[in-house]
N, C-alpha and C. Protein backbone atom coordinates (compact mmCIF):
# COMPACT_ATOMS: atom_id res chain seq x y z
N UNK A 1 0.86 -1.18 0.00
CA UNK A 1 0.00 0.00 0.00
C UNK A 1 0.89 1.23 0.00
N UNK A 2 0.42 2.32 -0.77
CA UNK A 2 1.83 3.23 -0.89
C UNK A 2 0.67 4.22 -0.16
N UNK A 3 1.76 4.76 1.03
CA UNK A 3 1.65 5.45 2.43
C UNK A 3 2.48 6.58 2.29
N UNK A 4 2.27 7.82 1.86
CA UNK A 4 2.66 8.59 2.35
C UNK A 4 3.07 8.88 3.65
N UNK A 5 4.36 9.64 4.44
CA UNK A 5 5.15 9.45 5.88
C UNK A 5 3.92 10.04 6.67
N UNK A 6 3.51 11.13 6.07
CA UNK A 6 2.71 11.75 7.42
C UNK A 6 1.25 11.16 7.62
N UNK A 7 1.03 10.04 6.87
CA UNK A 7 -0.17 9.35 7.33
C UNK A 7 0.08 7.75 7.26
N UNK A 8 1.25 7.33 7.55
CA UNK A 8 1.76 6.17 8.34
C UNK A 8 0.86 6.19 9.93
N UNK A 9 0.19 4.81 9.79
CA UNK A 9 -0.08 4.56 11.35
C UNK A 9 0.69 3.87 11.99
N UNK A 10 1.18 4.53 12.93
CA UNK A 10 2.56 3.50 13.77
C UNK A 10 1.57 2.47 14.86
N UNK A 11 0.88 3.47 15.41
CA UNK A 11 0.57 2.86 16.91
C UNK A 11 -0.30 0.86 16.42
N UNK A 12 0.29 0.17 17.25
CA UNK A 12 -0.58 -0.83 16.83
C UNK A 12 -1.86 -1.20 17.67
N UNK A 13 -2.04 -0.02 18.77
CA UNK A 13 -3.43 -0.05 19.58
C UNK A 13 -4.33 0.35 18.24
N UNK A 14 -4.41 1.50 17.72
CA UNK A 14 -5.30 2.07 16.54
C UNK A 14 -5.14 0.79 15.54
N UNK A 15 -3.99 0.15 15.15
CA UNK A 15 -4.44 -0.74 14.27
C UNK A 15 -5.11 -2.40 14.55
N UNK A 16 -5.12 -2.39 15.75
CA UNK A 16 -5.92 -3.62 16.10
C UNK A 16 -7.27 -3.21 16.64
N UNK A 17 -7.01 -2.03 17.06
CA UNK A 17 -8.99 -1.37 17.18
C UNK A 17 -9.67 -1.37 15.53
N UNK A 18 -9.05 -0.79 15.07
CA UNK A 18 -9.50 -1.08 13.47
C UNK A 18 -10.00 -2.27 12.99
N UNK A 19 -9.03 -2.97 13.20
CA UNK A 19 -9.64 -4.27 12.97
C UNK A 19 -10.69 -4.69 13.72
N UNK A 20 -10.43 -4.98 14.94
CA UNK A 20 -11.62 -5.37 15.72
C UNK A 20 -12.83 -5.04 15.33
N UNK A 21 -12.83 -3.79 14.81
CA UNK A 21 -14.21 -2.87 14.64
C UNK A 21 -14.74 -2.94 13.38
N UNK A 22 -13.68 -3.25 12.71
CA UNK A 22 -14.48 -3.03 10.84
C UNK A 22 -13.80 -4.55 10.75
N UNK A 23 -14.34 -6.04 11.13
CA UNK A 23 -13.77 -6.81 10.53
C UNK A 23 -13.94 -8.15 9.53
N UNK A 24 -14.73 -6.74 8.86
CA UNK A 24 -15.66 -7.59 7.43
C UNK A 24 -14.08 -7.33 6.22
N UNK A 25 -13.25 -8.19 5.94
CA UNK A 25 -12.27 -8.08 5.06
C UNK A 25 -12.35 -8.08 3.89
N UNK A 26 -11.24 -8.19 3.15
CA UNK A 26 -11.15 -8.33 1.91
C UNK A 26 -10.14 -9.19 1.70
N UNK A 27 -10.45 -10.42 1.51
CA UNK A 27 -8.80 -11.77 1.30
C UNK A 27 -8.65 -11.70 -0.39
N UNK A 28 -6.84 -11.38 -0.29
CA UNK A 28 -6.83 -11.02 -1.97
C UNK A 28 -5.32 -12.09 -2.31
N UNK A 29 -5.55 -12.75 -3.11
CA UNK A 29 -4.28 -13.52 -3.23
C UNK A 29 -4.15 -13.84 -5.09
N UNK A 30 -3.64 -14.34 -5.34
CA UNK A 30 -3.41 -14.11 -6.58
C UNK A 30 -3.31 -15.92 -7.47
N UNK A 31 -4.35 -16.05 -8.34
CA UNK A 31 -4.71 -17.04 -8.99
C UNK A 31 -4.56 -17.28 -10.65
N UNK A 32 -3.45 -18.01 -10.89
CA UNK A 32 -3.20 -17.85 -12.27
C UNK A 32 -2.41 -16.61 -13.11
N UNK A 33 -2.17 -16.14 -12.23
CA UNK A 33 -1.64 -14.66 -12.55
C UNK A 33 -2.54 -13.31 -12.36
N UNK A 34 -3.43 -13.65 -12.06
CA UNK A 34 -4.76 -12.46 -11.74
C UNK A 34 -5.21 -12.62 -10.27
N UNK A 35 -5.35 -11.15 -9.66
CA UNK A 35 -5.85 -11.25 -8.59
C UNK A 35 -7.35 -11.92 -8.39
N UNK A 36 -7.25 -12.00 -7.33
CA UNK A 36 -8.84 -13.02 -6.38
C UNK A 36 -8.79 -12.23 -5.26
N UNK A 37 -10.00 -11.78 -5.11
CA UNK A 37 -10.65 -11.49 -4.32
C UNK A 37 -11.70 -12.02 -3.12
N UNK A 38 -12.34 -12.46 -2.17
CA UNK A 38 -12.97 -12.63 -1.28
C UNK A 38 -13.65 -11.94 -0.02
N UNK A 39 -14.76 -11.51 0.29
CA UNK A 39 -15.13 -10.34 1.07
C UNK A 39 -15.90 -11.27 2.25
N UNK A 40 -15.18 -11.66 3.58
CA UNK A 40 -15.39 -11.86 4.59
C UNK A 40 -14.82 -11.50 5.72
N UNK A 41 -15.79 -12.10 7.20
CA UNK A 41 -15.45 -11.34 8.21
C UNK A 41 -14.45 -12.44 8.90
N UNK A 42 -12.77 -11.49 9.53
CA UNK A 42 -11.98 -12.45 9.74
C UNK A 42 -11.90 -11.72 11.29
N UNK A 43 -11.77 -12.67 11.72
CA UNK A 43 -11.13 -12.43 13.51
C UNK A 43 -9.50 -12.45 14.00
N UNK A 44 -9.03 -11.47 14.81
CA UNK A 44 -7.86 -11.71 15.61
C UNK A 44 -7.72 -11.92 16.61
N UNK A 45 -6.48 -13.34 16.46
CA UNK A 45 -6.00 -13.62 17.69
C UNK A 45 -4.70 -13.46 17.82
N UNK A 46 -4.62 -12.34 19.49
CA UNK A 46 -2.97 -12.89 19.63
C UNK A 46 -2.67 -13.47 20.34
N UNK A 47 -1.38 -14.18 20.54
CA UNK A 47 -0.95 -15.37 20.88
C UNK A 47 -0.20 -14.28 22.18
N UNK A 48 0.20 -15.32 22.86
CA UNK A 48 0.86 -15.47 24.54
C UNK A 48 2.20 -15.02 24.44
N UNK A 49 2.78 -15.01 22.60
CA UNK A 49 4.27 -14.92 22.51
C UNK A 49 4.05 -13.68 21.75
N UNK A 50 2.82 -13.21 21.19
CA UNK A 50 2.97 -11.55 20.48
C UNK A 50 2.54 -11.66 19.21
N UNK A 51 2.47 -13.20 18.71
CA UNK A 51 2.09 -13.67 16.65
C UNK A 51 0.73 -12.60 16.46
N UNK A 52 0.24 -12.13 15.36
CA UNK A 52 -0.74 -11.52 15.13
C UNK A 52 -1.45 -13.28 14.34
N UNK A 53 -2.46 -13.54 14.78
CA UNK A 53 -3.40 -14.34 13.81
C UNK A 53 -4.74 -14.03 13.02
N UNK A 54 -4.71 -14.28 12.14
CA UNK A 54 -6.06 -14.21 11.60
C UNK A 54 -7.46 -15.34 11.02
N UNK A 55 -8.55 -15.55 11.63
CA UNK A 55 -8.79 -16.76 11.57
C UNK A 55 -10.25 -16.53 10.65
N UNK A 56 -10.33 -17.35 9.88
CA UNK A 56 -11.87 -16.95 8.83
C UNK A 56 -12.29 -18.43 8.01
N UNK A 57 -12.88 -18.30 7.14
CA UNK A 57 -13.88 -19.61 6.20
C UNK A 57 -14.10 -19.17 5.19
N UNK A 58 -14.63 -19.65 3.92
CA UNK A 58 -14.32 -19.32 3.18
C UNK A 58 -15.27 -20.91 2.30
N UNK A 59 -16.40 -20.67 1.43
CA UNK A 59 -17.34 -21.55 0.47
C UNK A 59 -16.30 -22.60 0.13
N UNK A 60 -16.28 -23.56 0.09
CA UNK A 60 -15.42 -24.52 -0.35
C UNK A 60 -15.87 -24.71 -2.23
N UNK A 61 -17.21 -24.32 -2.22
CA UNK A 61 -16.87 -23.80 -4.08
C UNK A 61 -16.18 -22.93 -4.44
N UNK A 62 -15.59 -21.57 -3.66
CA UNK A 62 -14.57 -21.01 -3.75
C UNK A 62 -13.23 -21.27 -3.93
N UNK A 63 -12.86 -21.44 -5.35
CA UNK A 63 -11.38 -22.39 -5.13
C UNK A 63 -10.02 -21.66 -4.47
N UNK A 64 -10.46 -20.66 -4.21
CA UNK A 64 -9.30 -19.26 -3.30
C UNK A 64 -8.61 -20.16 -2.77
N UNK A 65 -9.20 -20.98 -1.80
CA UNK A 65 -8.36 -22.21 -1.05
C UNK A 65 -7.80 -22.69 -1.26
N UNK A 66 -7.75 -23.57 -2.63
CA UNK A 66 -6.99 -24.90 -3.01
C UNK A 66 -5.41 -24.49 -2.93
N UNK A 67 -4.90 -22.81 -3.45
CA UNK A 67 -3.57 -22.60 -3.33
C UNK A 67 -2.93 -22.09 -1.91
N UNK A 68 -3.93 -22.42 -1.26
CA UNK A 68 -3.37 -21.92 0.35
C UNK A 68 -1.68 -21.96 0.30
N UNK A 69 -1.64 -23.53 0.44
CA UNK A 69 -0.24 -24.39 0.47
C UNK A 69 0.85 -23.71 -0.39
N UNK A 70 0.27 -23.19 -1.24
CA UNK A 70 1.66 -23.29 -2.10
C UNK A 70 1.70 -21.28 -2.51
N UNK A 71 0.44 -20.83 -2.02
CA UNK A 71 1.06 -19.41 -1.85
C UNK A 71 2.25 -18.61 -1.18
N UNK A 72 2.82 -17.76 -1.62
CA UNK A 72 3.58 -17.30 -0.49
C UNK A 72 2.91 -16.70 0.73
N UNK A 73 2.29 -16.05 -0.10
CA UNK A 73 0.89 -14.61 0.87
C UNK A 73 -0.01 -14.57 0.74
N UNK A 74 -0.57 -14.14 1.94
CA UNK A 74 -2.60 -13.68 0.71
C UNK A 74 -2.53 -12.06 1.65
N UNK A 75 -3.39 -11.37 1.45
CA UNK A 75 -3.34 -9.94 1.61
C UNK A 75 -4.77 -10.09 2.46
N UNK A 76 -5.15 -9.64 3.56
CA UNK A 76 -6.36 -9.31 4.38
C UNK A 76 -6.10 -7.60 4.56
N UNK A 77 -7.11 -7.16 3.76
CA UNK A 77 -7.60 -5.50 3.38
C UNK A 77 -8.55 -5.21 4.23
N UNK A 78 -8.36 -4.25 5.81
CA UNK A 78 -9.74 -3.93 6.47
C UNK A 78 -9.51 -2.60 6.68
N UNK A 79 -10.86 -2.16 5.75
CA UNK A 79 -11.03 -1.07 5.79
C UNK A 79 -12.12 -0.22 6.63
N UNK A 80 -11.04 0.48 7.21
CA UNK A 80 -12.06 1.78 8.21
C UNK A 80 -13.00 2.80 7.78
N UNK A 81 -13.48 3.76 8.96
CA UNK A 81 -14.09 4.69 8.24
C UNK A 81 -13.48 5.70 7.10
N UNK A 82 -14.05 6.46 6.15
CA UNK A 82 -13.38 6.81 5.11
C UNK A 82 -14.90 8.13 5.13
N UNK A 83 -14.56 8.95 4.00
CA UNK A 83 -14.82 10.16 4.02
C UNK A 83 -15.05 11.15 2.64
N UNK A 84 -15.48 11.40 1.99
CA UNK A 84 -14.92 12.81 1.10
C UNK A 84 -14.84 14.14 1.79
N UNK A 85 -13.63 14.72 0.91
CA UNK A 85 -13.25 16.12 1.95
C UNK A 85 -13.46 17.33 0.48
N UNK A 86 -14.17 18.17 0.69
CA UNK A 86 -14.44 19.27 -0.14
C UNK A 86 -13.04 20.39 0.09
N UNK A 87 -12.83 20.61 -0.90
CA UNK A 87 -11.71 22.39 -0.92
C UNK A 87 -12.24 23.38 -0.58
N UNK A 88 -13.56 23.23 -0.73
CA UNK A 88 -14.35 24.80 -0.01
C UNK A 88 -14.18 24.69 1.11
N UNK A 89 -13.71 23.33 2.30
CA UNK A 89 -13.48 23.64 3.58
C UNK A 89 -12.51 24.21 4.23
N UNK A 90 -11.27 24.32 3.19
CA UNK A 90 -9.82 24.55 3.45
C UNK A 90 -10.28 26.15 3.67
N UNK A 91 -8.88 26.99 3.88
CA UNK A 91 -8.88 28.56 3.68
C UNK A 91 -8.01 28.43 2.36
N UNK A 92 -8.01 28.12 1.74
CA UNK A 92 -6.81 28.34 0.51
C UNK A 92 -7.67 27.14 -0.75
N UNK A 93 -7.23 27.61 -1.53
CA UNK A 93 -7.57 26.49 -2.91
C UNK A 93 -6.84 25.36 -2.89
N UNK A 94 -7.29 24.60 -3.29
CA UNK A 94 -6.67 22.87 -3.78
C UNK A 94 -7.65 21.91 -3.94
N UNK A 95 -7.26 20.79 -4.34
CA UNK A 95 -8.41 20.00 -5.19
C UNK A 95 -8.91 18.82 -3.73
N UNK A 96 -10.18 18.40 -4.63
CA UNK A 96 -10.86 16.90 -3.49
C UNK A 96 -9.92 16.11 -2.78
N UNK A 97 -10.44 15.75 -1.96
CA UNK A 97 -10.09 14.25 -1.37
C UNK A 97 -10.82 13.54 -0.78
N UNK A 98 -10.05 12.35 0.01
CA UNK A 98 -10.75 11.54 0.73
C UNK A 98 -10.04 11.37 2.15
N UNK A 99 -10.90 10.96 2.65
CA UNK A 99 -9.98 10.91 4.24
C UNK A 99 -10.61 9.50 4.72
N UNK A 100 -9.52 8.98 5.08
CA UNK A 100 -9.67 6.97 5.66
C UNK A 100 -8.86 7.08 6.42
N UNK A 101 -9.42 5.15 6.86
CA UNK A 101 -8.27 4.78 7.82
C UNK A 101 -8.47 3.07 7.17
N UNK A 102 -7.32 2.42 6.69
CA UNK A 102 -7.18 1.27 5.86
C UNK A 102 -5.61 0.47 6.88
N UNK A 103 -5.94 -1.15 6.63
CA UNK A 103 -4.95 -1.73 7.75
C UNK A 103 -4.72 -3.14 6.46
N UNK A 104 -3.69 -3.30 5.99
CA UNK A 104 -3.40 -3.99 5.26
C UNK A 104 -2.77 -5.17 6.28
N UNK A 105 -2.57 -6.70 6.24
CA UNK A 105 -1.90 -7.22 6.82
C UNK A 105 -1.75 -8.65 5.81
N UNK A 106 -0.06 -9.28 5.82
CA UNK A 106 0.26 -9.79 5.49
C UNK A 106 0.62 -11.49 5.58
N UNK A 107 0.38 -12.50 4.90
CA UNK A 107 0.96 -13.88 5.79
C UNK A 107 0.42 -15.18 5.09
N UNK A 108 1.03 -16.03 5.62
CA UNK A 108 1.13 -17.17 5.20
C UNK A 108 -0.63 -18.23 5.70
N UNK A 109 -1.12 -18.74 5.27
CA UNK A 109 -2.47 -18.83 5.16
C UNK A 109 -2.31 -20.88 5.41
N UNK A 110 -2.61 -21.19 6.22
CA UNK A 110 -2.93 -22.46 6.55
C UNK A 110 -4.72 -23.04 7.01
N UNK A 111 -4.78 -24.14 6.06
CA UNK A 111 -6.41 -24.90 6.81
C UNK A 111 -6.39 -25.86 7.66
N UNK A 112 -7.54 -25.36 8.62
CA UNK A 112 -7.49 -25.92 9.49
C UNK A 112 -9.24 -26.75 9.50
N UNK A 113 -9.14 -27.76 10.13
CA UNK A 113 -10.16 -28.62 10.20
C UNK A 113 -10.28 -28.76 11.51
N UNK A 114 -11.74 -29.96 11.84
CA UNK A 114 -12.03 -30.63 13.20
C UNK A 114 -12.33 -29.35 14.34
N UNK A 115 -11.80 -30.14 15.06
CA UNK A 115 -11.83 -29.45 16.30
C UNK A 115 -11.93 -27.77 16.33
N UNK A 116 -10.45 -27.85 15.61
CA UNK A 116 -10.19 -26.38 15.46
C UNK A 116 -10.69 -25.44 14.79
N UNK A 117 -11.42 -26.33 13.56
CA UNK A 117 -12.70 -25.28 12.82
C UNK A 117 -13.58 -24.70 13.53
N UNK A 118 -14.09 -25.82 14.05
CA UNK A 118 -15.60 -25.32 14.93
C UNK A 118 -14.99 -24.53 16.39
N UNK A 119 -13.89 -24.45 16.95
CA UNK A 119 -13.63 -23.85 17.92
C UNK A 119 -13.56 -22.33 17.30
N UNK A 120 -13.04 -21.83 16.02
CA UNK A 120 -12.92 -21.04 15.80
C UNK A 120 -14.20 -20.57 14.95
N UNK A 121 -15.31 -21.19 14.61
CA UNK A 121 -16.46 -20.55 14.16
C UNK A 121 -17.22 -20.07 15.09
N UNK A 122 -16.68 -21.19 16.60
CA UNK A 122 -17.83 -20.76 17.60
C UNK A 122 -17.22 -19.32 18.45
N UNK A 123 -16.12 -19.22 18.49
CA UNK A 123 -15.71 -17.93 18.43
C UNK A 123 -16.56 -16.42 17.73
N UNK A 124 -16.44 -16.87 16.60
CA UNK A 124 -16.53 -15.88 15.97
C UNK A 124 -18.68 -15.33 15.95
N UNK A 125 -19.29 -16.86 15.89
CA UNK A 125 -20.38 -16.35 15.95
C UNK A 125 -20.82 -16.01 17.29
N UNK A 126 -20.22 -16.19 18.70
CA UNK A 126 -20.29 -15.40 19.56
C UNK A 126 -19.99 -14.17 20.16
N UNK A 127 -19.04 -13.97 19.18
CA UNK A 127 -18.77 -12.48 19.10
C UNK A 127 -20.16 -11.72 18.59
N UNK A 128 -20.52 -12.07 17.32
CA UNK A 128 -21.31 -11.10 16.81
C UNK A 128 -22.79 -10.95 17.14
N UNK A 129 -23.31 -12.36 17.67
CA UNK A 129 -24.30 -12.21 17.97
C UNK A 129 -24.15 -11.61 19.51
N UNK A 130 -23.10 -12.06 20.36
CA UNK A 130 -23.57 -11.68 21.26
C UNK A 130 -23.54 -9.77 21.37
N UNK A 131 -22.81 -9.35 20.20
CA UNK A 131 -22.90 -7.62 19.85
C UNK A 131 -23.71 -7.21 18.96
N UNK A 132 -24.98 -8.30 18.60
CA UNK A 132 -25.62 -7.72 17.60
C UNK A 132 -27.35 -8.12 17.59
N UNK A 133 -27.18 -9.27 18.21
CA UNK A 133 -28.73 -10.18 18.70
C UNK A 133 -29.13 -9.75 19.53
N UNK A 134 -30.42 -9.90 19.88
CA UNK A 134 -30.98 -9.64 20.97
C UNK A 134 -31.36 -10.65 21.68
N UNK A 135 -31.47 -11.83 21.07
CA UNK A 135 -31.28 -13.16 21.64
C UNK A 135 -30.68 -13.89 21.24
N UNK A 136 -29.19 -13.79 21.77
CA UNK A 136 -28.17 -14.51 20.80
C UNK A 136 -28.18 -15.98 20.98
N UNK A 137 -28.13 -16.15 19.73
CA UNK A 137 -28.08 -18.07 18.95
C UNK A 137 -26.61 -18.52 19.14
N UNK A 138 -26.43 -19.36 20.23
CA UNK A 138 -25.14 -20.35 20.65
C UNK A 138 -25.05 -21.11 19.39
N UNK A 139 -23.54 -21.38 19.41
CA UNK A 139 -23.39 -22.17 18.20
C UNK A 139 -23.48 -23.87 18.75
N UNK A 140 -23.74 -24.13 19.71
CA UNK A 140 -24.30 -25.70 20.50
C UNK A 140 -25.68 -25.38 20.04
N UNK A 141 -26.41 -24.65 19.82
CA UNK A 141 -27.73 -24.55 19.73
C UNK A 141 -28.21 -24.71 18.28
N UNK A 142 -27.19 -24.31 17.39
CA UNK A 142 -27.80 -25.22 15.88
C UNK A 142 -27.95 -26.76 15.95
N UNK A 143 -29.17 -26.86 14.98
CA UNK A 143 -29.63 -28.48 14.71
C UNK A 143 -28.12 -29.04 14.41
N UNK A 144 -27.75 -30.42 14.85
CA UNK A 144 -26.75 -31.00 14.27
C UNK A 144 -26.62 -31.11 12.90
N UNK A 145 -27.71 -31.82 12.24
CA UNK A 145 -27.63 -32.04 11.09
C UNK A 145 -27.38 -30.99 10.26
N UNK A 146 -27.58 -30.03 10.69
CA UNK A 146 -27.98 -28.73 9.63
C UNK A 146 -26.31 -28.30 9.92
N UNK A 147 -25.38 -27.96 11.08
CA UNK A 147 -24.58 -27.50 11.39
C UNK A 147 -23.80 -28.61 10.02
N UNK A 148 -23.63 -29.89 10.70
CA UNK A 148 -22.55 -30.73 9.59
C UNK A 148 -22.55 -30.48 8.07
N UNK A 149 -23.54 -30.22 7.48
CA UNK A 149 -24.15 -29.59 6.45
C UNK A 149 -23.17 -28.71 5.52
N UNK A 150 -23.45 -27.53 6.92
CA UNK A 150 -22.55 -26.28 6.51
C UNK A 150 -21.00 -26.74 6.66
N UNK A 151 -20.87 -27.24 7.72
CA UNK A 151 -19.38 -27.56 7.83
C UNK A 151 -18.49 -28.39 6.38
N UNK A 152 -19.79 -29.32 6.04
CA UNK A 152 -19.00 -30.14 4.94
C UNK A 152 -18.68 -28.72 3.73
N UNK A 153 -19.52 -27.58 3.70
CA UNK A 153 -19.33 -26.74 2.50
C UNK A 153 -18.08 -25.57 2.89
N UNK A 154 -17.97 -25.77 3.77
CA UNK A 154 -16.98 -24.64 3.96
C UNK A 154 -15.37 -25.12 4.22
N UNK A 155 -14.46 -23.95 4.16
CA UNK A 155 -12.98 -24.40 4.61
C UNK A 155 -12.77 -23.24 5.27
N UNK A 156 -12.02 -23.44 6.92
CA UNK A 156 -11.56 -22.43 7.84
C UNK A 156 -9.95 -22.01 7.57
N UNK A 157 -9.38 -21.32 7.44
CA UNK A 157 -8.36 -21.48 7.70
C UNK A 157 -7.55 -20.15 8.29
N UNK A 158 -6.01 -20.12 8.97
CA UNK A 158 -5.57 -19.04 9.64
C UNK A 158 -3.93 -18.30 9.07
N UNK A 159 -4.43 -17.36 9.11
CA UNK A 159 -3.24 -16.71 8.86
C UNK A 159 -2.43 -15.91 9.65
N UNK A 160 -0.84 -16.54 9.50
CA UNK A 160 -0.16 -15.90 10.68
C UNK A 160 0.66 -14.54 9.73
N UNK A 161 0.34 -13.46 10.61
CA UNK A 161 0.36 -12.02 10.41
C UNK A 161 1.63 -11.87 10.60
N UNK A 162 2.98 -12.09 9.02
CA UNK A 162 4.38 -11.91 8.74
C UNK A 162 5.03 -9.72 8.89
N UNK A 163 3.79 -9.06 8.00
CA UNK A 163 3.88 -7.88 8.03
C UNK A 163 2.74 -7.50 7.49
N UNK A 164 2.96 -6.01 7.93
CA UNK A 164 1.35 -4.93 8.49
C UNK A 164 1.22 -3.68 7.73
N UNK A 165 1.03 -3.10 7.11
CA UNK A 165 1.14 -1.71 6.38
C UNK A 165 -0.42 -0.90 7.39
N UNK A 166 -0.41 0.05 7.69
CA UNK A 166 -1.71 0.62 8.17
C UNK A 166 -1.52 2.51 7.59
N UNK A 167 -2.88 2.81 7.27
CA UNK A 167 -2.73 4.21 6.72
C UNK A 167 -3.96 5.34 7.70
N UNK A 168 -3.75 6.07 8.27
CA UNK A 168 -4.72 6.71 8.78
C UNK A 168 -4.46 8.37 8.18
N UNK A 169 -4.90 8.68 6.77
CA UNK A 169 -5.04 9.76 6.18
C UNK A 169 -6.27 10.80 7.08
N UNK A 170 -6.18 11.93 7.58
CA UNK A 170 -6.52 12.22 8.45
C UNK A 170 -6.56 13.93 8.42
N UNK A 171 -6.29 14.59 6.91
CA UNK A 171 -5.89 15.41 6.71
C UNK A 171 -4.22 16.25 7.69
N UNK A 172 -3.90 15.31 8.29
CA UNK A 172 -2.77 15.72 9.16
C UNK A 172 -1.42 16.70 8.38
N UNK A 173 -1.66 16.77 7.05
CA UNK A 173 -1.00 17.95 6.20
C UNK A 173 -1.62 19.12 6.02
N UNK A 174 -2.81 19.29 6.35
CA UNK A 174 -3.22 20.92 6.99
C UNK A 174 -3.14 21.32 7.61
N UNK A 175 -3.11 22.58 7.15
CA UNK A 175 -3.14 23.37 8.82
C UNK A 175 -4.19 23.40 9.25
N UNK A 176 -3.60 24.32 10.36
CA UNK A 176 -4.95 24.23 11.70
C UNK A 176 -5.91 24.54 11.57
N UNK A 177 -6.42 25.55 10.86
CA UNK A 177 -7.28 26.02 10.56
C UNK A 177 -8.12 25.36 9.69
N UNK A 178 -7.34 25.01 8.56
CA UNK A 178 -8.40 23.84 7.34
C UNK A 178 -8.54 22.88 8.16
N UNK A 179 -8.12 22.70 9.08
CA UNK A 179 -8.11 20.91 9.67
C UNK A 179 -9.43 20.79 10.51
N UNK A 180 -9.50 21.98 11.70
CA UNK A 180 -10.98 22.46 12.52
C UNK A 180 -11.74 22.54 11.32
N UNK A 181 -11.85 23.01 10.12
CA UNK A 181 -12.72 23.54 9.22
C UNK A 181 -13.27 21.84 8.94
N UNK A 182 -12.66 21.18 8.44
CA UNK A 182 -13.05 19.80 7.55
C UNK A 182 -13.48 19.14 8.60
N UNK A 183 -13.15 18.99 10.06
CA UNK A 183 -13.41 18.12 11.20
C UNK A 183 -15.15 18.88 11.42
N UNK A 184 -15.13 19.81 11.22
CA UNK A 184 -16.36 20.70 11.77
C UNK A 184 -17.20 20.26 10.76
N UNK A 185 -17.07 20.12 9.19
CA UNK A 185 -17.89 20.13 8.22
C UNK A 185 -18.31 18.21 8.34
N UNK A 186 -17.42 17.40 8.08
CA UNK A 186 -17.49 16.33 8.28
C UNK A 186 -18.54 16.13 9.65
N UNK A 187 -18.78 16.24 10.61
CA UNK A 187 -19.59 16.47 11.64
C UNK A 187 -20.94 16.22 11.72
N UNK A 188 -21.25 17.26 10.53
CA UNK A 188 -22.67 17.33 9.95
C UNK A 188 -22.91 17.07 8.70
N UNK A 189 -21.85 16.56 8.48
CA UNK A 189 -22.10 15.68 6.35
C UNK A 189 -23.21 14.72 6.39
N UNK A 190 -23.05 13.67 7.27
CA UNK A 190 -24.57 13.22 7.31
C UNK A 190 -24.15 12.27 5.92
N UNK A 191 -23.12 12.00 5.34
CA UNK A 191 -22.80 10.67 4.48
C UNK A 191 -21.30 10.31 4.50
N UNK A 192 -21.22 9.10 4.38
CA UNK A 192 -20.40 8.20 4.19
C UNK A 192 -20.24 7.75 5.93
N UNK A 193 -18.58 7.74 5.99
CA UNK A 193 -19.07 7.41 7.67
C UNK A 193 -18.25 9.02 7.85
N UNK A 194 -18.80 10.00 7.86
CA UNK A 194 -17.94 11.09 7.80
C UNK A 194 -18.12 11.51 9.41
N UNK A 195 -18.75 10.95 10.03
CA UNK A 195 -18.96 11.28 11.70
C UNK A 195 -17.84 10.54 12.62
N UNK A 196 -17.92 9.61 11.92
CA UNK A 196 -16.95 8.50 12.85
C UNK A 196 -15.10 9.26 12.20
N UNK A 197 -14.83 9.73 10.82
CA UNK A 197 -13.61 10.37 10.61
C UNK A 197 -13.22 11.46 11.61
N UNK A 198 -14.73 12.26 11.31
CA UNK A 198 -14.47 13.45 12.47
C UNK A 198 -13.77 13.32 13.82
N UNK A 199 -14.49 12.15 14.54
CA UNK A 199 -14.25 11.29 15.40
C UNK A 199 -12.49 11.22 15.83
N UNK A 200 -12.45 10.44 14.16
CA UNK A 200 -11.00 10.43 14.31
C UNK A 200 -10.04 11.82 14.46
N UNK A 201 -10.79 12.08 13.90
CA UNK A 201 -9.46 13.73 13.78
C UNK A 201 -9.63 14.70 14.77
N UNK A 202 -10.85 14.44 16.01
CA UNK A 202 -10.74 15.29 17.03
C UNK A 202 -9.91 14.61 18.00
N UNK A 203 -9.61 13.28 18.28
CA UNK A 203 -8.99 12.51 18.49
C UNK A 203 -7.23 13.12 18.46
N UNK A 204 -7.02 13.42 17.33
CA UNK A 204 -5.58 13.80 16.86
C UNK A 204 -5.18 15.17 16.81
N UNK A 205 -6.45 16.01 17.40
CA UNK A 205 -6.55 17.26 16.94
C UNK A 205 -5.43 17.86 17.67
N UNK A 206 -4.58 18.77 17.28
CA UNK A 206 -3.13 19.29 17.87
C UNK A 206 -3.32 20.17 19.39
């Protein structure tokens, strides 16, 4: 991901909140010579020794899988809130933009079965239901039959997190003045996630 210096995200608290929070992905690895794409939600785990992991599934008619083994990498793309920024907010002229926050992460991609599938699905659907249901559905609580079902169609597998690129564009090359101006306007844009950017940039505000 090409990162300009002054909107490099160092801190890796902001880049594992990112994730946590937006972690509907994008798995991109490369098939035949052309990229592949995949848009699911992957979970992190870290380990006791510091490994970043990443753990997800993936249609087993999806053949993304079959080159797990013999890839070098696959790319997990999670993208944050993001923004358009108008020039009428600045004090000075210059053209559009956009304002994000994007967490690229890198690694070697292994499948996992048994035990460890379903330990890690039941993970994951307790996360969300229990942040999103109002009567959240245990994953002991699906019909058996119906659960084995799904299991025979799918493949889990985890990726251990080699290297990280993260970008939090943030207008942090304006000045002070355009910067209150776009944080203030963003506020009340009322589209994209331009509330939650604001968010960010009062956050950073000097």
């Amino acid at each position: 991901m090409y990162i300009p210096k002054h909107f490099e995200e160092k801190d890796l608290n902001e880049i594992e909140a990112l994730i946590r929070e937006f972690g509907f992905a994008t798995l991109v690895s490369i098939e035949d010579g052309l990229p592949w794409a995949t848009h699911l939600p992957l979970e992190l785990e870290k380990t006791a020794t510091g490994e970043w992991l990443l753990h997800g599934h993936i249609s087993k008619a999806n053949p993304q899988w079959k080159d797990f083994a013999t890839m070098s990498d696959v790319l997990a793309i999670f993208m944050g809130p993001h923004s358009y920024v108008s020039p009428s907010w600045y004090n000075h002229k210059n053209v559009p933009t956009w304002n994000y926050k994007a967490v690229h992460l890198y690694g070697k991609a292994r499948i996992i079965e048994g035990d460890e599938l379903k330990n890690m699905l039941h993970k994951i659907m307790a996360r969300y239901e229990n942040a999103h249901a109002e009567k959240p559905l245990k994953f002991d609580d699906l019909p058996t039959d119906m659960l084995q079902k799904d299991l025979n169609g799918l493949v889990g597998f985890e990726i251990k997190v080699e290297r990280m690129e993260a970008a939090s564009k943030l207008s942090q090359n304006r000045d002070a003045e355009s910067y209150t101006n776009v944080m203030e306007h963003l506020k009340k844009m009322g589209a994209y996630d331009a509330d939650k950017v604001a968010e960010e940039m009062e956050k950073r505000k000097k």
